[in-house]
Protein backbone atom coordinates (compact mmCIF):
# COMPACT_ATOMS: atom_id res chain seq x y z
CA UNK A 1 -5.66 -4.82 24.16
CA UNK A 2 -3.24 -8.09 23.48
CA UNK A 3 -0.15 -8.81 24.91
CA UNK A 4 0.69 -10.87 22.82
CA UNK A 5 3.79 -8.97 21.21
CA UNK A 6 4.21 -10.70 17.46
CA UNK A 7 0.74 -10.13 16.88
CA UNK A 8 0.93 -6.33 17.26
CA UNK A 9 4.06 -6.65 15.44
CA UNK A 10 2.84 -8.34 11.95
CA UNK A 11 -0.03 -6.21 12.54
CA UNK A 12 1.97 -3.14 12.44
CA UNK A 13 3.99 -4.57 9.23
CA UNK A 14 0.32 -5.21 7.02
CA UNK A 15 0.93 -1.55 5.72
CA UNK A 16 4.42 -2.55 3.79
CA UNK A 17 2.79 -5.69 2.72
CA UNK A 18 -0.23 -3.68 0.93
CA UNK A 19 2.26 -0.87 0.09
CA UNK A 20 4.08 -4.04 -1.75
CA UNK A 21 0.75 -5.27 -3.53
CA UNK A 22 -0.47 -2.07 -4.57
CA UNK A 23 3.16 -1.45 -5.95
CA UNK A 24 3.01 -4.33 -8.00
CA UNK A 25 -0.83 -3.50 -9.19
CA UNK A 26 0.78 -0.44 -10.29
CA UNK A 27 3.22 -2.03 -12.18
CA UNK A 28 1.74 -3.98 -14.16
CA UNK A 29 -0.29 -1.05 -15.00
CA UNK A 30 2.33 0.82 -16.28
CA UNK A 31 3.56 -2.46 -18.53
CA UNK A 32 -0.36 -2.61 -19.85
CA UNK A 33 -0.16 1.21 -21.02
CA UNK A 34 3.21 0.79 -22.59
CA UNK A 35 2.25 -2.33 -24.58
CA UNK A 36 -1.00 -0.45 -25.49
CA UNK A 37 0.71 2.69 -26.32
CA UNK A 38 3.63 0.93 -28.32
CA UNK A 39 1.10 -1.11 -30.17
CA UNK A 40 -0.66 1.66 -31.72
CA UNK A 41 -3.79 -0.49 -30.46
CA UNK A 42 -7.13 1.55 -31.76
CA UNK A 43 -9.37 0.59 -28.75
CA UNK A 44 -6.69 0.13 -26.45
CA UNK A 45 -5.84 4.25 -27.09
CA UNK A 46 -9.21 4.98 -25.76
CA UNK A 47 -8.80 3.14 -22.18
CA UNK A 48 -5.56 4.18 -21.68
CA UNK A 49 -6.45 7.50 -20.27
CA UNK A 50 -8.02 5.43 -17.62
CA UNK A 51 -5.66 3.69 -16.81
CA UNK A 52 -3.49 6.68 -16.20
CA UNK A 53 -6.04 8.16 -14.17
CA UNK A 54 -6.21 4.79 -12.11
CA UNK A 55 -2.67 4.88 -11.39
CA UNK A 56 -3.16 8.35 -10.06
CA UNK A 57 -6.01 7.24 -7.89
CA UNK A 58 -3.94 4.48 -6.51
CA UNK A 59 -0.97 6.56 -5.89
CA UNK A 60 -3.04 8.81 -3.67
CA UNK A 61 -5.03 6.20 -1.98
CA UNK A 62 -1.78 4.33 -0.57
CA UNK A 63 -0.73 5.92 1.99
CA UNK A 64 -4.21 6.71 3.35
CA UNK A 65 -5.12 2.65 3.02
CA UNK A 66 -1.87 1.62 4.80
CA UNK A 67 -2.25 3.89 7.55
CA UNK A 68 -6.08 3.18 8.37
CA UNK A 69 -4.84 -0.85 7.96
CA UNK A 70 -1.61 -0.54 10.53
CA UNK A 71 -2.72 2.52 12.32
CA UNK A 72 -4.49 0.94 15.61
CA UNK A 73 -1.12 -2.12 15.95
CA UNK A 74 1.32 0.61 15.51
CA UNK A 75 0.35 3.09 17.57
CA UNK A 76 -0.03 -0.02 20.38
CA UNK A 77 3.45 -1.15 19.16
CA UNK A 78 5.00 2.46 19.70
CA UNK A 79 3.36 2.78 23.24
CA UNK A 80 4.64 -0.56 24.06
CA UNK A 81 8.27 0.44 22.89
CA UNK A 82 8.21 3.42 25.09
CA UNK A 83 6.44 2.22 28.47
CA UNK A 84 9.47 -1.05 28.18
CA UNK A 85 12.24 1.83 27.82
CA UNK A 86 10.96 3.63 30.66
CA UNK A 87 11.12 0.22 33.01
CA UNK A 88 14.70 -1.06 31.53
């Protein structure tokens, strides 16, 4: 356990910084399947169905991911929070 206050703090934050990346991963997605679907592209028709079905598997996995990556600092950054209140 660390007392060391802005450590638990950015540790706690990691989840909105991978929520960010995997939003933009996602995005750029989404601007590959349009280019492929508005291209008519022959061989790029065939992938695109996996690329839909990554974007689902993304989706899903986000909030699971974020939570087991900020999960331990936040629940250290709540307790913290509350024990201070109870002393102030």
């Amino acid at each position: 356990c660390t007392n060391d206050w802005d450590e638990v703090d950015s540790a706690a934050s990691a989840a909105s910084a991978y929520g960010l990346i995997t939003d933009l991963v996602l995005l750029l997605l989404m601007i590959g399947t349009m280019v492929l679907v508005l291209k008519k592209h022959a061989a790029g028709l065939k992938i695109v169905w996996k690329l839909l079905a990554a974007m689902l598997l993304i989706i899903f996995l986000q909030p699971i991911l974020q939570l087991a990556v900020s999960n331990d600092a936040s629940m250290k950054k709540n307790t913290g929070e509350h024990v201070t209140c109870l002393f102030l």
